[in-house]
Protein backbone atom coordinates (compact mmCIF):
# COMPACT_ATOMS: atom_id res chain seq x y z
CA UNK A 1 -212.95 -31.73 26.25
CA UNK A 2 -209.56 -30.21 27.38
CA UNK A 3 -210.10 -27.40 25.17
CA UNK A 4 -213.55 -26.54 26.39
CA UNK A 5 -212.14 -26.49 29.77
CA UNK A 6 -209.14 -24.04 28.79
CA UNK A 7 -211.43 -22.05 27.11
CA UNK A 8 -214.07 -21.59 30.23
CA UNK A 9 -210.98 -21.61 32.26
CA UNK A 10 -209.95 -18.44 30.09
CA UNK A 11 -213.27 -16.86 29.85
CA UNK A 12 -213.54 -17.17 33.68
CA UNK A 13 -210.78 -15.24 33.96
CA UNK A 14 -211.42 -12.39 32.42
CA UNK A 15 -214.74 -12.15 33.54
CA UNK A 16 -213.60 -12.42 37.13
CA UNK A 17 -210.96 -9.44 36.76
CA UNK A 18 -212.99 -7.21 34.67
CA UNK A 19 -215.83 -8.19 38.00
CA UNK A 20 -213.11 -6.99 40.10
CA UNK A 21 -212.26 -4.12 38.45
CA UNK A 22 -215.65 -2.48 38.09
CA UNK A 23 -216.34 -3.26 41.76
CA UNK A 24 -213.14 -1.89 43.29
CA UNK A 25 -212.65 1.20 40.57
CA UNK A 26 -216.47 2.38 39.93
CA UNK A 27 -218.47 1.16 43.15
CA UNK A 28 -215.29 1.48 45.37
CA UNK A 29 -215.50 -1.50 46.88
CA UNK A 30 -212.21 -1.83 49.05
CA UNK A 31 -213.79 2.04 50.30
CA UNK A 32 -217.01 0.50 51.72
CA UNK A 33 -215.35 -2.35 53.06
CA UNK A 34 -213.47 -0.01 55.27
CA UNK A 35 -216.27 1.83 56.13
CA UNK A 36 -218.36 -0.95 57.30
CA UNK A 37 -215.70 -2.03 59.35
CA UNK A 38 -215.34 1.56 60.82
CA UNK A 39 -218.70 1.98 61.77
CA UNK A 40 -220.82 -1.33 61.91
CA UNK A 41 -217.92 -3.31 63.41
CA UNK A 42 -217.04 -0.13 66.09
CA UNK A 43 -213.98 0.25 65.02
CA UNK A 44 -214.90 3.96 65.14
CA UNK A 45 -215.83 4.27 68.83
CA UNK A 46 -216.79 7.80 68.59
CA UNK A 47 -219.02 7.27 65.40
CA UNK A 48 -220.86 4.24 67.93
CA UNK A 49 -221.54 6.33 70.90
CA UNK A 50 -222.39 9.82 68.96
CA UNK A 51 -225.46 7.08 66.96
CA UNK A 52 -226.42 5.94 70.48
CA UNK A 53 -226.71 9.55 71.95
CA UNK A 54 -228.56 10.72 69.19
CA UNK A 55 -230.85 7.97 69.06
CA UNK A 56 -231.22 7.75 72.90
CA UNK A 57 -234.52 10.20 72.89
CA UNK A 58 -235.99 7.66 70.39
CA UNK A 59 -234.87 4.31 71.76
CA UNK A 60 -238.56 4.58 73.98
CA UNK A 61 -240.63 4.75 71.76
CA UNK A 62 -242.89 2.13 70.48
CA UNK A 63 -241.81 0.52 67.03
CA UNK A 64 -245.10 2.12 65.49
CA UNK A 65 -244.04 6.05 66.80
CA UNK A 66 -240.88 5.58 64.95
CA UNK A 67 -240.34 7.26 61.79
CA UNK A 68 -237.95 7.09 59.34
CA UNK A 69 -237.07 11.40 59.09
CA UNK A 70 -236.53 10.86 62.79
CA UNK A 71 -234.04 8.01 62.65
CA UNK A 72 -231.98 9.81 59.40
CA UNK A 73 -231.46 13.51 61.79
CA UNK A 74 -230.37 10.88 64.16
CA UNK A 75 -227.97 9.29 61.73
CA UNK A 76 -227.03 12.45 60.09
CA UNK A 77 -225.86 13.98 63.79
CA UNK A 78 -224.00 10.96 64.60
CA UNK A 79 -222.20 11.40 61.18
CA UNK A 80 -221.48 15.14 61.57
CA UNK A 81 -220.31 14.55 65.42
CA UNK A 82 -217.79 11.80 64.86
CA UNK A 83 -215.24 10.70 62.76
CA UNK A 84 -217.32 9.25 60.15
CA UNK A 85 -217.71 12.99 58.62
CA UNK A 86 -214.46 12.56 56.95
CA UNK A 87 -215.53 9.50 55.24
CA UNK A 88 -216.17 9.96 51.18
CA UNK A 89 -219.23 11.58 49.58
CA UNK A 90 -219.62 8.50 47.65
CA UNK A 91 -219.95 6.27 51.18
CA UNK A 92 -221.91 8.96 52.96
CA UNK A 93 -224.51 9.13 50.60
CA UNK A 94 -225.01 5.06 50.60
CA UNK A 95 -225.44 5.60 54.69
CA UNK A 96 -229.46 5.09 54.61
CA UNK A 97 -232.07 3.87 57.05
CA UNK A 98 -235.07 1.66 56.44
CA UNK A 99 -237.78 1.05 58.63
CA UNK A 100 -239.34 -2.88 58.72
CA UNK A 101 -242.93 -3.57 58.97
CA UNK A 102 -244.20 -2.98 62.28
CA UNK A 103 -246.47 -5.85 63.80
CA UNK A 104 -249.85 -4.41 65.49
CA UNK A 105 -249.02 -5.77 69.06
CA UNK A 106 -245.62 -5.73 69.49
CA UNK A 107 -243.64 -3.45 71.00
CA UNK A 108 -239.60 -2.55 70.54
């Protein structure tokens, strides 16, 4: 049975750092990381109020007048006003948004 173990043990380990390898080196990983923490966690002030400001013509509206082309030029000013313009291609293009289901009689 000791063997078995030291031979998951082994395989676990590899797995694990070829895992971590693909993640940090071809999906950039650490890169996203950094830029959720820059932008979703506010670390990037400027990159918070710029989203507000752009969004503040839309923040009346019903849920159901919302649409999606309207929230991205929001989103896409915000990202050429602020900071966040410097971040990578790579993490720019995985900046997205997505619009839930809207219920008939509720408003937001």
């Amino acid at each position: 049975m000791d063997v078995l173990t030291g031979e998951i043990n082994i395989a676990y380990k590899l797995v694990s750092e070829k895992l971590m390898s693909v993640l940090c080196e071809q999906f950039r990983l650490k890169e996203h990381f950094t830029a959720l923490r820059q932008l979703l966690l506010l670390c990037q002030g400027d990159f918070a109020q710029a989203l507000l400001d752009s969004m503040r013509p839309l923040l009346g509206k019903n849920a159901n007048e919302l649409y999606r082309h309207s929230l991205m030029d929001a989103l896409d000013t915000a990202v050429q006003s602020s900071v966040a313009q410097n971040l990578s291609n790579e993490v720019l293009k995985s900046l997205d948004v997505r619009m839930l289901d809207v219920i008939s009689n509720i408003q937001s």
